[in-house]
PDB file of N, CA and C in Angstrom:
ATOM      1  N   UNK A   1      12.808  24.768  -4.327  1.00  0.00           N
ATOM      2  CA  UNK A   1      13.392  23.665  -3.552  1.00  0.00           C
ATOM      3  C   UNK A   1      12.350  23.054  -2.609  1.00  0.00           C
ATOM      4  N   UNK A   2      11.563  23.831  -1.914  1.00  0.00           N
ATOM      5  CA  UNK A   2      10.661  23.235  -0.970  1.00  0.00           C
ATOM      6  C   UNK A   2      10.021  22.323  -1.372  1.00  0.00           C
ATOM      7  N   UNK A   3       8.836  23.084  -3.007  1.00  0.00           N
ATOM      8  CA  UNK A   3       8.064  22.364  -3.308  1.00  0.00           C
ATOM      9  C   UNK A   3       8.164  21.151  -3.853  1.00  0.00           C
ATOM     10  N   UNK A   4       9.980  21.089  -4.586  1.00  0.00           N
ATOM     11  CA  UNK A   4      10.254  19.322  -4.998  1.00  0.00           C
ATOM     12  C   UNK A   4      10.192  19.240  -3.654  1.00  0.00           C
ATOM     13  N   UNK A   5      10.653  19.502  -2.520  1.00  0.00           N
ATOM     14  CA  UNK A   5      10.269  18.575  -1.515  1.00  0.00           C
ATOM     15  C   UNK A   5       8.731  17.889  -0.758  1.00  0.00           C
ATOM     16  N   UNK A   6       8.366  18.726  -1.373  1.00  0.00           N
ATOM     17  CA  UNK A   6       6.806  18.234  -1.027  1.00  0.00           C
ATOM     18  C   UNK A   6       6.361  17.436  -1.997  1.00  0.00           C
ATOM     19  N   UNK A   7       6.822  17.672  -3.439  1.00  0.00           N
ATOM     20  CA  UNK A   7       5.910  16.031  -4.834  1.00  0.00           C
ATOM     21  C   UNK A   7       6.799  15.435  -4.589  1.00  0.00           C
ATOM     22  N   UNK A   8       8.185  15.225  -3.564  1.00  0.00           N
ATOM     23  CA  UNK A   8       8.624  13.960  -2.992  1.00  0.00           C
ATOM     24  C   UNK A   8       8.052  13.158  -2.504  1.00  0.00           C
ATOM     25  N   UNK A   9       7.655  14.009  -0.966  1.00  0.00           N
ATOM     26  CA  UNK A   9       6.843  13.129   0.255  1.00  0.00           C
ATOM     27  C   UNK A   9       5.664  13.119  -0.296  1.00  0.00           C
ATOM     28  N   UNK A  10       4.876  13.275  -1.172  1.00  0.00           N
ATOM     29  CA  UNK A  10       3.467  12.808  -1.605  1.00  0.00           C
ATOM     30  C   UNK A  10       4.099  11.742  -2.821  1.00  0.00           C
ATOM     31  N   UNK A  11       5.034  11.749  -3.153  1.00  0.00           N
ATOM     32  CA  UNK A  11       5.164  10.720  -4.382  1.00  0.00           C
ATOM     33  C   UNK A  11       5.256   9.486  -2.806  1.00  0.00           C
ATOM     34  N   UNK A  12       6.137   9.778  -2.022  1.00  0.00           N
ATOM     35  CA  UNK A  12       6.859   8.630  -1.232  1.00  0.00           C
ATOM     36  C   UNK A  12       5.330   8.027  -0.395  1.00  0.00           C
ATOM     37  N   UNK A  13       4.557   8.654   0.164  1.00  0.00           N
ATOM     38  CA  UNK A  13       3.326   8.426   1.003  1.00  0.00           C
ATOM     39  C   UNK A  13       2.547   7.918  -0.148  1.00  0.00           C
ATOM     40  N   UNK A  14       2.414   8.335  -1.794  1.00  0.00           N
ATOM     41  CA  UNK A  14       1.547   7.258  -2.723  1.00  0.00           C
ATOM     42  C   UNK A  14       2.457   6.114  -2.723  1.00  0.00           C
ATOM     43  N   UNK A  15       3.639   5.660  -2.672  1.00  0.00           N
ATOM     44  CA  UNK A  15       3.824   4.540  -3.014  1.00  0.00           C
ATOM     45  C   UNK A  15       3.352   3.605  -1.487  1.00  0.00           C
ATOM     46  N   UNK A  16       3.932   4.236  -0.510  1.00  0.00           N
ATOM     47  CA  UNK A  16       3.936   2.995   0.666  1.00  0.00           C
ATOM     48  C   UNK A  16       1.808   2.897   0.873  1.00  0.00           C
ATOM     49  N   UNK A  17       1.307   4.010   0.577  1.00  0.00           N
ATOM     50  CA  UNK A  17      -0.423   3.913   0.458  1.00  0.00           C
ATOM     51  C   UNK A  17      -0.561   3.136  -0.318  1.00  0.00           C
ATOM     52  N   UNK A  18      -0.148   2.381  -2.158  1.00  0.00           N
ATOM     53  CA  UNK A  18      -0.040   1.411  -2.261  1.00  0.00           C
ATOM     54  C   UNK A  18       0.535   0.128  -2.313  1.00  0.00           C
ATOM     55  N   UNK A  19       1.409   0.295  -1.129  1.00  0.00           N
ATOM     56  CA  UNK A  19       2.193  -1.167  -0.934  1.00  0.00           C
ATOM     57  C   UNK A  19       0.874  -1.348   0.421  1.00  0.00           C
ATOM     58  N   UNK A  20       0.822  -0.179   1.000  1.00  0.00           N
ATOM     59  CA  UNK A  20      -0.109  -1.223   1.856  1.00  0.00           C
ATOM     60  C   UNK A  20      -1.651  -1.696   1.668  1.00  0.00           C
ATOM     61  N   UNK A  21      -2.295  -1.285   0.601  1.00  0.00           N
ATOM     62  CA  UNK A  21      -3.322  -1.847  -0.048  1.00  0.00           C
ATOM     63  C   UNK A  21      -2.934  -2.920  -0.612  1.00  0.00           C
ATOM     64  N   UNK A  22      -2.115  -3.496  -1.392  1.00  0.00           N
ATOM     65  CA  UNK A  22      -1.622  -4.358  -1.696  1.00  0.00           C
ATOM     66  C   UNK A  22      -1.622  -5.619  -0.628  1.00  0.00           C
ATOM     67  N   UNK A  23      -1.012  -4.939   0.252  1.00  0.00           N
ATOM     68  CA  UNK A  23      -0.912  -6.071   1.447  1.00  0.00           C
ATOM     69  C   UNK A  23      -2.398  -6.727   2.001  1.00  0.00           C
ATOM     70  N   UNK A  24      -3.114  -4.976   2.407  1.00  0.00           N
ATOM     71  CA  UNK A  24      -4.499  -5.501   2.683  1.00  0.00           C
ATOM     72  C   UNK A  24      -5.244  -6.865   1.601  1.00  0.00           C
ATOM     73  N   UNK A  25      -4.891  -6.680   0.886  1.00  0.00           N
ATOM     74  CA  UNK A  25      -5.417  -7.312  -0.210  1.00  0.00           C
ATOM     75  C   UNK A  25      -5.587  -8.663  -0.433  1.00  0.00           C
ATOM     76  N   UNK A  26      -3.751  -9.081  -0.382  1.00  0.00           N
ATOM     77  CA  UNK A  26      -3.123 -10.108   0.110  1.00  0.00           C
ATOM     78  C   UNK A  26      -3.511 -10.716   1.380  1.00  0.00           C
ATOM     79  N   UNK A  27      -3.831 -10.238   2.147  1.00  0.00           N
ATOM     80  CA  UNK A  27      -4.089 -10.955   3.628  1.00  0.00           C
ATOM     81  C   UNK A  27      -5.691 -11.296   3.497  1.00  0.00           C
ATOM     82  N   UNK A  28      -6.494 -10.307   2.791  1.00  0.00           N
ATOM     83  CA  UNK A  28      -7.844 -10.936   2.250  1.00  0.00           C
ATOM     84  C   UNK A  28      -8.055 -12.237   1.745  1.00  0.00           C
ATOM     85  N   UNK A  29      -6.831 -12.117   0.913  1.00  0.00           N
ATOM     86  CA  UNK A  29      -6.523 -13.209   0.202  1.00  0.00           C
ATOM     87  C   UNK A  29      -6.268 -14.538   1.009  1.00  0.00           C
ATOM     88  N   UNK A  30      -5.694 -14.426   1.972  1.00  0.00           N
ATOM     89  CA  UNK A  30      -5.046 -15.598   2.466  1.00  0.00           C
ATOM     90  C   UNK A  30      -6.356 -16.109   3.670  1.00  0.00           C
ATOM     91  N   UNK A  31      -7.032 -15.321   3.945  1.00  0.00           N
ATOM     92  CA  UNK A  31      -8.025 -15.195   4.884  1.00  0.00           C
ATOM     93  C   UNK A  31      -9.134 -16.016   3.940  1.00  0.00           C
ATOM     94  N   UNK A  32      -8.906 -15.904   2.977  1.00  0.00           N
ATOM     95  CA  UNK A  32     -10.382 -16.906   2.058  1.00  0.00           C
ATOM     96  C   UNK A  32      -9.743 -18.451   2.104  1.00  0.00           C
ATOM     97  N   UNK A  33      -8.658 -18.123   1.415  1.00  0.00           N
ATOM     98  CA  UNK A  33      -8.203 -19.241   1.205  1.00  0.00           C
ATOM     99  C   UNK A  33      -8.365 -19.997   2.292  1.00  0.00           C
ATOM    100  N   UNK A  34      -7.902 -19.994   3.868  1.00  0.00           N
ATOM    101  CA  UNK A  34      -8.006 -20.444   4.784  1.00  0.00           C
ATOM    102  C   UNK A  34      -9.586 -21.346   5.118  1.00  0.00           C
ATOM    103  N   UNK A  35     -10.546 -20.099   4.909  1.00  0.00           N
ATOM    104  CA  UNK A  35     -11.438 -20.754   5.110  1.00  0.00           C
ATOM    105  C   UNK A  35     -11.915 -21.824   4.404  1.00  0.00           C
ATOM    106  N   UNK A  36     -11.729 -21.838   3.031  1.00  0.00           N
ATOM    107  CA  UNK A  36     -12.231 -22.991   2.525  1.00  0.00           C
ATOM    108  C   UNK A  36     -11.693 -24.170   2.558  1.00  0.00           C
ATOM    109  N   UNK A  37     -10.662 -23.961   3.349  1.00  0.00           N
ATOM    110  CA  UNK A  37      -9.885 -25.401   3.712  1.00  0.00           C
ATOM    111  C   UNK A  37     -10.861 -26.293   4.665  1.00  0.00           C
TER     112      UNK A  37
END
């Protein structure tokens, strides 16, 4: 029982680790774009 609880919270901490690369990413993104305006 524990250990599904632990490849939970490492499944749950990989997803939001890549939602927020994602984001980083995105805001890179918007940060170029900007400039070449």
């Amino acid at each position: 029982m524990m250990r599904n609880d632990t490849i939970n919270v490492n499944y749950i901490m990989n997803i939001l680790r890549q939602i927020d690369l994602e984001d980083k990413a995105e805001q890179r993104r918007n940060q170029e774009q900007i400039r070449r305006i």
